[in-house]
Protein backbone atom coordinates (compact mmCIF):
# COMPACT_ATOMS: atom_id res chain seq x y z
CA UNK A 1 92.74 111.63 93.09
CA UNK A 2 91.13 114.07 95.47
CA UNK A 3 89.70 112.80 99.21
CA UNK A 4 86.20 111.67 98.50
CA UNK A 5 85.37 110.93 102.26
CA UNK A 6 82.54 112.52 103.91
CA UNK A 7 83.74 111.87 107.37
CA UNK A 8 86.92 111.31 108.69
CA UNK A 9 88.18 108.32 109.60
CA UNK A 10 89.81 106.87 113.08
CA UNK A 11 91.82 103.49 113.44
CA UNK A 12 89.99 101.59 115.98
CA UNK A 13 89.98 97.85 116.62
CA UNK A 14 86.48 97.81 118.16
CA UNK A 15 84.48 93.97 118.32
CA UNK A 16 81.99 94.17 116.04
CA UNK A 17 78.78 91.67 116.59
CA UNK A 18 76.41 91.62 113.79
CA UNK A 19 73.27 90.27 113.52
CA UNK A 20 70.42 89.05 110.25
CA UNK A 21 67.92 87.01 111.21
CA UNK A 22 68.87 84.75 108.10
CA UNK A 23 73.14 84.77 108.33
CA UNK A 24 72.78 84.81 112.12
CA UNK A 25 75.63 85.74 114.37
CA UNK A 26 78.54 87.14 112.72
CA UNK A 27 82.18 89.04 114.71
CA UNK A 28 84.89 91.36 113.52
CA UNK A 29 86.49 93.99 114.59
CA UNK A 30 86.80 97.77 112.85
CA UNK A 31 90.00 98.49 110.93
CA UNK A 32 88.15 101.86 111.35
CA UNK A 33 85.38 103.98 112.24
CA UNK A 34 83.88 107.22 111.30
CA UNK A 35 80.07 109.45 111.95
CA UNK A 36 79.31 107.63 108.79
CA UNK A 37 80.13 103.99 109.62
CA UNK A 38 83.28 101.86 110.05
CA UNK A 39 85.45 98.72 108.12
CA UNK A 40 85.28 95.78 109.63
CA UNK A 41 87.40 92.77 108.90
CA UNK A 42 86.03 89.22 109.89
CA UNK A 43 87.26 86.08 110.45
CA UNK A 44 86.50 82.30 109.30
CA UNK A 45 82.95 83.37 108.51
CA UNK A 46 81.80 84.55 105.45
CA UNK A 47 81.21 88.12 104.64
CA UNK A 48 77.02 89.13 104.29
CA UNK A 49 76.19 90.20 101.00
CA UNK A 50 76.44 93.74 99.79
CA UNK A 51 72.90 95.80 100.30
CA UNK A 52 72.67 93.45 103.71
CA UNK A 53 71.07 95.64 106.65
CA UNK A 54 72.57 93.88 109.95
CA UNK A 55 72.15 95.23 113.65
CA UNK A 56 75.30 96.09 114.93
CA UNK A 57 76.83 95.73 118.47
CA UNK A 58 80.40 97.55 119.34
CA UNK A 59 81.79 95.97 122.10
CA UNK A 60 85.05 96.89 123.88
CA UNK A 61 86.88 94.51 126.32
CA UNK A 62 84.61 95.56 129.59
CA UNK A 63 81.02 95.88 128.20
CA UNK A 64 79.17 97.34 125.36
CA UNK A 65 80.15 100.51 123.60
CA UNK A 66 76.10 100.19 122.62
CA UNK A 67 73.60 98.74 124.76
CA UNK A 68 71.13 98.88 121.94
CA UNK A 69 71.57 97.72 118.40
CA UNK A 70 72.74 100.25 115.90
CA UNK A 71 70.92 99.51 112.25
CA UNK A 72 74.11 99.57 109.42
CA UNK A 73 74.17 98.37 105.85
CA UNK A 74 77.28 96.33 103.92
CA UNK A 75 78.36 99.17 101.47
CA UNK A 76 80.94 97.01 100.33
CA UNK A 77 82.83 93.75 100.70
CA UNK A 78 86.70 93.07 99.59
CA UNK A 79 87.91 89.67 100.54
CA UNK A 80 87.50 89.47 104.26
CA UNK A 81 86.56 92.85 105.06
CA UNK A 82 83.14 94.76 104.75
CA UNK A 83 82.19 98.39 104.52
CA UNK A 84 79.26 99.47 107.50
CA UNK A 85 77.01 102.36 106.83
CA UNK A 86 74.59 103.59 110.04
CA UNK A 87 71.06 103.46 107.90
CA UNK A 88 69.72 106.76 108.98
């Protein structure tokens, strides 16, 4: 089956904080992470609903990788891992 990517993909394990004013706080960290968005995997939460727009903080160990929150949308959602788009 050929490559259906659009952007290519990096292994990262970046935090992840997500935000919805309704699910409230939720971390993970990426699996990986391209232009297009990333896969995060979380822990002892549940997973937000496909079609779910969260804001989205990266964080690495010494501060924010984003000050500001990024706007991404669950694409996807297998077992205790999500797909992130960046809405555009």
């Amino acid at each position: 089956m050929p490559e259906r990517r659009q952007y290519k993909r990096t292994s990262a394990a970046i935090r992840v904080e997500m935000q919805h004013p309704s699910i409230g706080l939720i971390v993970g960290f990426t699996k990986d992470i391209s232009d297009g968005g990333a896969r995060v995997e979380i822990e002892n939460q549940p997973c937000p609903p496909v079609g779910t727009e969260l804001q989205v903080r990266f964080r690495k160990s010494v501060g924010p990788i984003n000050l500001d929150p990024v706007r991404m949308r669950v694409m996807h959602q297998n077992r205790n891992a999500i797909g992130l788009s960046f809405v555009r």
